[in-house]
N, C-alpha and C. Protein backbone atom coordinates (compact mmCIF):
# COMPACT_ATOMS: atom_id res chain seq x y z
N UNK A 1 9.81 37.09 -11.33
CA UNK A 1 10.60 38.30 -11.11
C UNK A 1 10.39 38.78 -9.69
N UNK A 2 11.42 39.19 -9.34
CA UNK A 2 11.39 39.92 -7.57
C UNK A 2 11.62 41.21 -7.29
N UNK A 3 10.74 41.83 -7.04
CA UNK A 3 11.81 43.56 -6.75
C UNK A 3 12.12 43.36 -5.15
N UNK A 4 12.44 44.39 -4.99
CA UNK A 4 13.15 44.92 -3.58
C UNK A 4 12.14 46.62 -3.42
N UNK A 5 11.88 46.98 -2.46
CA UNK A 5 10.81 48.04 -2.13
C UNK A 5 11.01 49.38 -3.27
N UNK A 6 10.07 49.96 -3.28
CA UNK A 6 9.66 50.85 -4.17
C UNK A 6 9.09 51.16 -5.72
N UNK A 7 8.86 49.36 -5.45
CA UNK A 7 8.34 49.72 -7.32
C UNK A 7 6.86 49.56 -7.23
N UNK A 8 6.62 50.59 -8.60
CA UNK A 8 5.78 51.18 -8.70
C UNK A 8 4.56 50.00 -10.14
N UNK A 9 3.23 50.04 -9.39
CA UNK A 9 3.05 49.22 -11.10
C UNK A 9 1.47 50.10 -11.22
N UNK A 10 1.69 50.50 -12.65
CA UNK A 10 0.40 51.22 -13.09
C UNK A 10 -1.11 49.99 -13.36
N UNK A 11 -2.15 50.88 -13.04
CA UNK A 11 -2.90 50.13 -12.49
C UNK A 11 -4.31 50.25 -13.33
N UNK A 12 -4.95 49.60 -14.09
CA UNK A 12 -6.30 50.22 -14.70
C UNK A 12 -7.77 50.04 -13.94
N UNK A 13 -8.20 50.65 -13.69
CA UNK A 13 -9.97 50.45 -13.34
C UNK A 13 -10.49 50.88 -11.84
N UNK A 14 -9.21 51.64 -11.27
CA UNK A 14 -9.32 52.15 -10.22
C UNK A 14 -10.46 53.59 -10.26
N UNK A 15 -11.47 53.28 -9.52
CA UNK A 15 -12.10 54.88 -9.66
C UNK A 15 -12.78 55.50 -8.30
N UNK A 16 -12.53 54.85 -7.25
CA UNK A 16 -12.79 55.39 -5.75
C UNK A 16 -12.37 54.69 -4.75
N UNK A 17 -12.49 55.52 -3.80
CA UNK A 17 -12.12 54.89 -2.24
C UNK A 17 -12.28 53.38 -1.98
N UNK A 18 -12.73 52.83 -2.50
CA UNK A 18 -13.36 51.28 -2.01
C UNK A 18 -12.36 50.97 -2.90
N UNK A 19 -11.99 51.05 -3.96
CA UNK A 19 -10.95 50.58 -5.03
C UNK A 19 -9.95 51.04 -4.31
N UNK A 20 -9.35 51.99 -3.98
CA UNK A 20 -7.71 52.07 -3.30
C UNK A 20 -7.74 51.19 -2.06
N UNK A 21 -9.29 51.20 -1.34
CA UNK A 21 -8.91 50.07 0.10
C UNK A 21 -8.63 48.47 -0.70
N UNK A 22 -9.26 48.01 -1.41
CA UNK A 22 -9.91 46.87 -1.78
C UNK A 22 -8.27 46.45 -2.22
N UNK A 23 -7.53 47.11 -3.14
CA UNK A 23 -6.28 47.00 -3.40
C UNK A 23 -4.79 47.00 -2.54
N UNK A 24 -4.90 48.44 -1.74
CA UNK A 24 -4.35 48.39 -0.41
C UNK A 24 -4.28 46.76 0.66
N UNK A 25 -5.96 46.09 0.68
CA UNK A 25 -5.70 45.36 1.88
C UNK A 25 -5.20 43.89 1.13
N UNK A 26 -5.37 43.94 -0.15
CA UNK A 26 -4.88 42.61 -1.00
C UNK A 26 -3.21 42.55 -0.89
N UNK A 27 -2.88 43.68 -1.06
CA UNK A 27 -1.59 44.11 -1.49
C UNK A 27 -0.51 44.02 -0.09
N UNK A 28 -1.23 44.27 0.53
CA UNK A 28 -0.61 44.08 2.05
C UNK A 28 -0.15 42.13 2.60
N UNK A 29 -1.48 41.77 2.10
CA UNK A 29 -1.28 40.56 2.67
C UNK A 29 0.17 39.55 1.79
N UNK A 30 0.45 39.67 0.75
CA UNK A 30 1.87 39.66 0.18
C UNK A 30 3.06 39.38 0.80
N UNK A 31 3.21 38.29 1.22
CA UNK A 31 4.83 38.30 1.88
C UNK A 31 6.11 39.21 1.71
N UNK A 32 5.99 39.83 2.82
CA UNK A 32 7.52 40.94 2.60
C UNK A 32 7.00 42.28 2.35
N UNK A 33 5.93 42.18 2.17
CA UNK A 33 4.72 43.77 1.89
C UNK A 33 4.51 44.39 3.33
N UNK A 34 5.86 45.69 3.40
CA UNK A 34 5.47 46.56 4.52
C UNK A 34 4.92 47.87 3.99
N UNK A 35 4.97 48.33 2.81
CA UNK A 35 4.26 49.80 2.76
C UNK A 35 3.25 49.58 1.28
N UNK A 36 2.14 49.87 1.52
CA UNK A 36 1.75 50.27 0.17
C UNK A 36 0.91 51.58 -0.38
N UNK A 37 1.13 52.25 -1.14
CA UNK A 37 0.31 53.59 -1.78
C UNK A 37 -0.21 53.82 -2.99
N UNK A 38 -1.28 53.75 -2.80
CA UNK A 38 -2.31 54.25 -3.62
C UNK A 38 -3.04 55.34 -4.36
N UNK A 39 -2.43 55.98 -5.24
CA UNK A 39 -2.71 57.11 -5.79
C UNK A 39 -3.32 56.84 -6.63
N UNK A 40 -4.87 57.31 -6.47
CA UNK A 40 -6.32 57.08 -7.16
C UNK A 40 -5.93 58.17 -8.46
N UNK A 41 -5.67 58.95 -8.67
CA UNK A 41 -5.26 59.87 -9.56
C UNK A 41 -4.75 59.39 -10.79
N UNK A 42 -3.44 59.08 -10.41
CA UNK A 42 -2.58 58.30 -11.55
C UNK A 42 -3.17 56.84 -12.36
N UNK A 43 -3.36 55.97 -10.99
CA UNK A 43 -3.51 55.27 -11.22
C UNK A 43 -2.21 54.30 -10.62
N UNK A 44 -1.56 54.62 -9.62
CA UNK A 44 0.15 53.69 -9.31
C UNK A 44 -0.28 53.49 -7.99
N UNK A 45 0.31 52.06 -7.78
CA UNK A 45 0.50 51.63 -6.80
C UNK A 45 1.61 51.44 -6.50
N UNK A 46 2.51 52.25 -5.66
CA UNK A 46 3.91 52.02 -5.10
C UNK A 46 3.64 50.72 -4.18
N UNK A 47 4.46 49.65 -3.97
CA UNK A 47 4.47 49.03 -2.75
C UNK A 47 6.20 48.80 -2.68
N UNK A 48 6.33 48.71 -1.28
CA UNK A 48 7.65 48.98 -0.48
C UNK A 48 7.66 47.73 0.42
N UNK A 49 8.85 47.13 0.50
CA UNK A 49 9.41 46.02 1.54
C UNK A 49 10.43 45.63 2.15
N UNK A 50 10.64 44.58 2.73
CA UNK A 50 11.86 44.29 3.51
C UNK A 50 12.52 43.22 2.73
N UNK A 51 13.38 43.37 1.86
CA UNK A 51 13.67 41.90 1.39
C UNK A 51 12.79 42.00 -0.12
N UNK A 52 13.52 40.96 -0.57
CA UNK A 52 12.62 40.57 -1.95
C UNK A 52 10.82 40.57 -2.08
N UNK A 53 10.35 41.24 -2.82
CA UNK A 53 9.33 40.84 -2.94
C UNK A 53 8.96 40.17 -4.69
N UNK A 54 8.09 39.23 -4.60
CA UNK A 54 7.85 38.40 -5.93
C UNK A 54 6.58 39.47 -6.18
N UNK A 55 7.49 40.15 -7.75
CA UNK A 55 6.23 40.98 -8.85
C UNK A 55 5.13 40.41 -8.77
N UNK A 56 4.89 38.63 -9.40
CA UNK A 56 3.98 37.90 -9.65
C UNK A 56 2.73 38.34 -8.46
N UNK A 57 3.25 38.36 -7.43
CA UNK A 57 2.20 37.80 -6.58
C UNK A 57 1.82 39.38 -6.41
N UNK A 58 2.37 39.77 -6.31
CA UNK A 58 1.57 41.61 -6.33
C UNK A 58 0.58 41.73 -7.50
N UNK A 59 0.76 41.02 -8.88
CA UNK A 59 -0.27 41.49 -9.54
C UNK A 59 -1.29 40.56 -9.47
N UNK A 60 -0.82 39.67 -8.95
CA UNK A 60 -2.09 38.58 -8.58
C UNK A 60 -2.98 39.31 -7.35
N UNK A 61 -2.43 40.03 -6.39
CA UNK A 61 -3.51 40.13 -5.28
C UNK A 61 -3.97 41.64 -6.07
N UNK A 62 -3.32 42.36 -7.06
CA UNK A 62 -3.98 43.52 -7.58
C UNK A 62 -5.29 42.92 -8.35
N UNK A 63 -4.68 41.98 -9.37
CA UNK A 63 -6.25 40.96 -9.77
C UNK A 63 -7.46 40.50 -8.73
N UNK A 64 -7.09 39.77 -7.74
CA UNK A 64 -7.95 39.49 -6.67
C UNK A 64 -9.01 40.77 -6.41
N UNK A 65 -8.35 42.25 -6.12
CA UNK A 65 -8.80 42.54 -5.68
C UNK A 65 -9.93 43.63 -6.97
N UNK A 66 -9.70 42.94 -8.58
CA UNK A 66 -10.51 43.28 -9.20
C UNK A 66 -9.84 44.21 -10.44
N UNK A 67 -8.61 44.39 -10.27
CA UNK A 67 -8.09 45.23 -11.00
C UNK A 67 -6.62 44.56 -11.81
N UNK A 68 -6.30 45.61 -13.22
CA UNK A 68 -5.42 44.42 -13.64
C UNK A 68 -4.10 46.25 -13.61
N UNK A 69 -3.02 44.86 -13.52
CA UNK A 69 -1.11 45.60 -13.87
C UNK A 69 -1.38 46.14 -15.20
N UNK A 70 -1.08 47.12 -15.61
CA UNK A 70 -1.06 47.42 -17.47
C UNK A 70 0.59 47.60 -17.13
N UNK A 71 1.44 48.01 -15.88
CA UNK A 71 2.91 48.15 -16.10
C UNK A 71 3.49 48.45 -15.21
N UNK A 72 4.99 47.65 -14.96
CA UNK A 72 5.66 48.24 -13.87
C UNK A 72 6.79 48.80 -13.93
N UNK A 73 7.31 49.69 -12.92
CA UNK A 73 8.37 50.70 -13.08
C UNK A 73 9.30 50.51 -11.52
């Protein structure tokens, strides 16, 4: 599956600063990944791009970086 910028995917096991960077710098490296945000609160990670981006690989570098997708919007 591919979105196009602004989707949002809820996120479980996030609980501080080192967790929003750790996710942030995974999430970036993503082909076509120009914005990403991290709201420790909720729990969502918006990421935003130029062009298609592949879902898959966003929840793969959200895994990498220790944390799993429970859902995206």
């Amino acid at each position: 599956m591919e979105t196009s910028g602004g989707t949002a995917y809820q996120v479980s096991g996030m609980t501080c600063g080192h967790c929003v960077s750790s996710v942030t710098e995974e999430v970036t490296e993503v082909p076509g990944v120009t914005d990403v945000k991290v709201d420790l609160a909720t729990g969502l990670v918006t990421v935003g791009g130029d062009g298609p981006i592949d879902a898959a690989a966003i929840a793969a570098a959200i895994k990498e970086a220790g944390y799993e997708v429970v859902t995206v919007s």
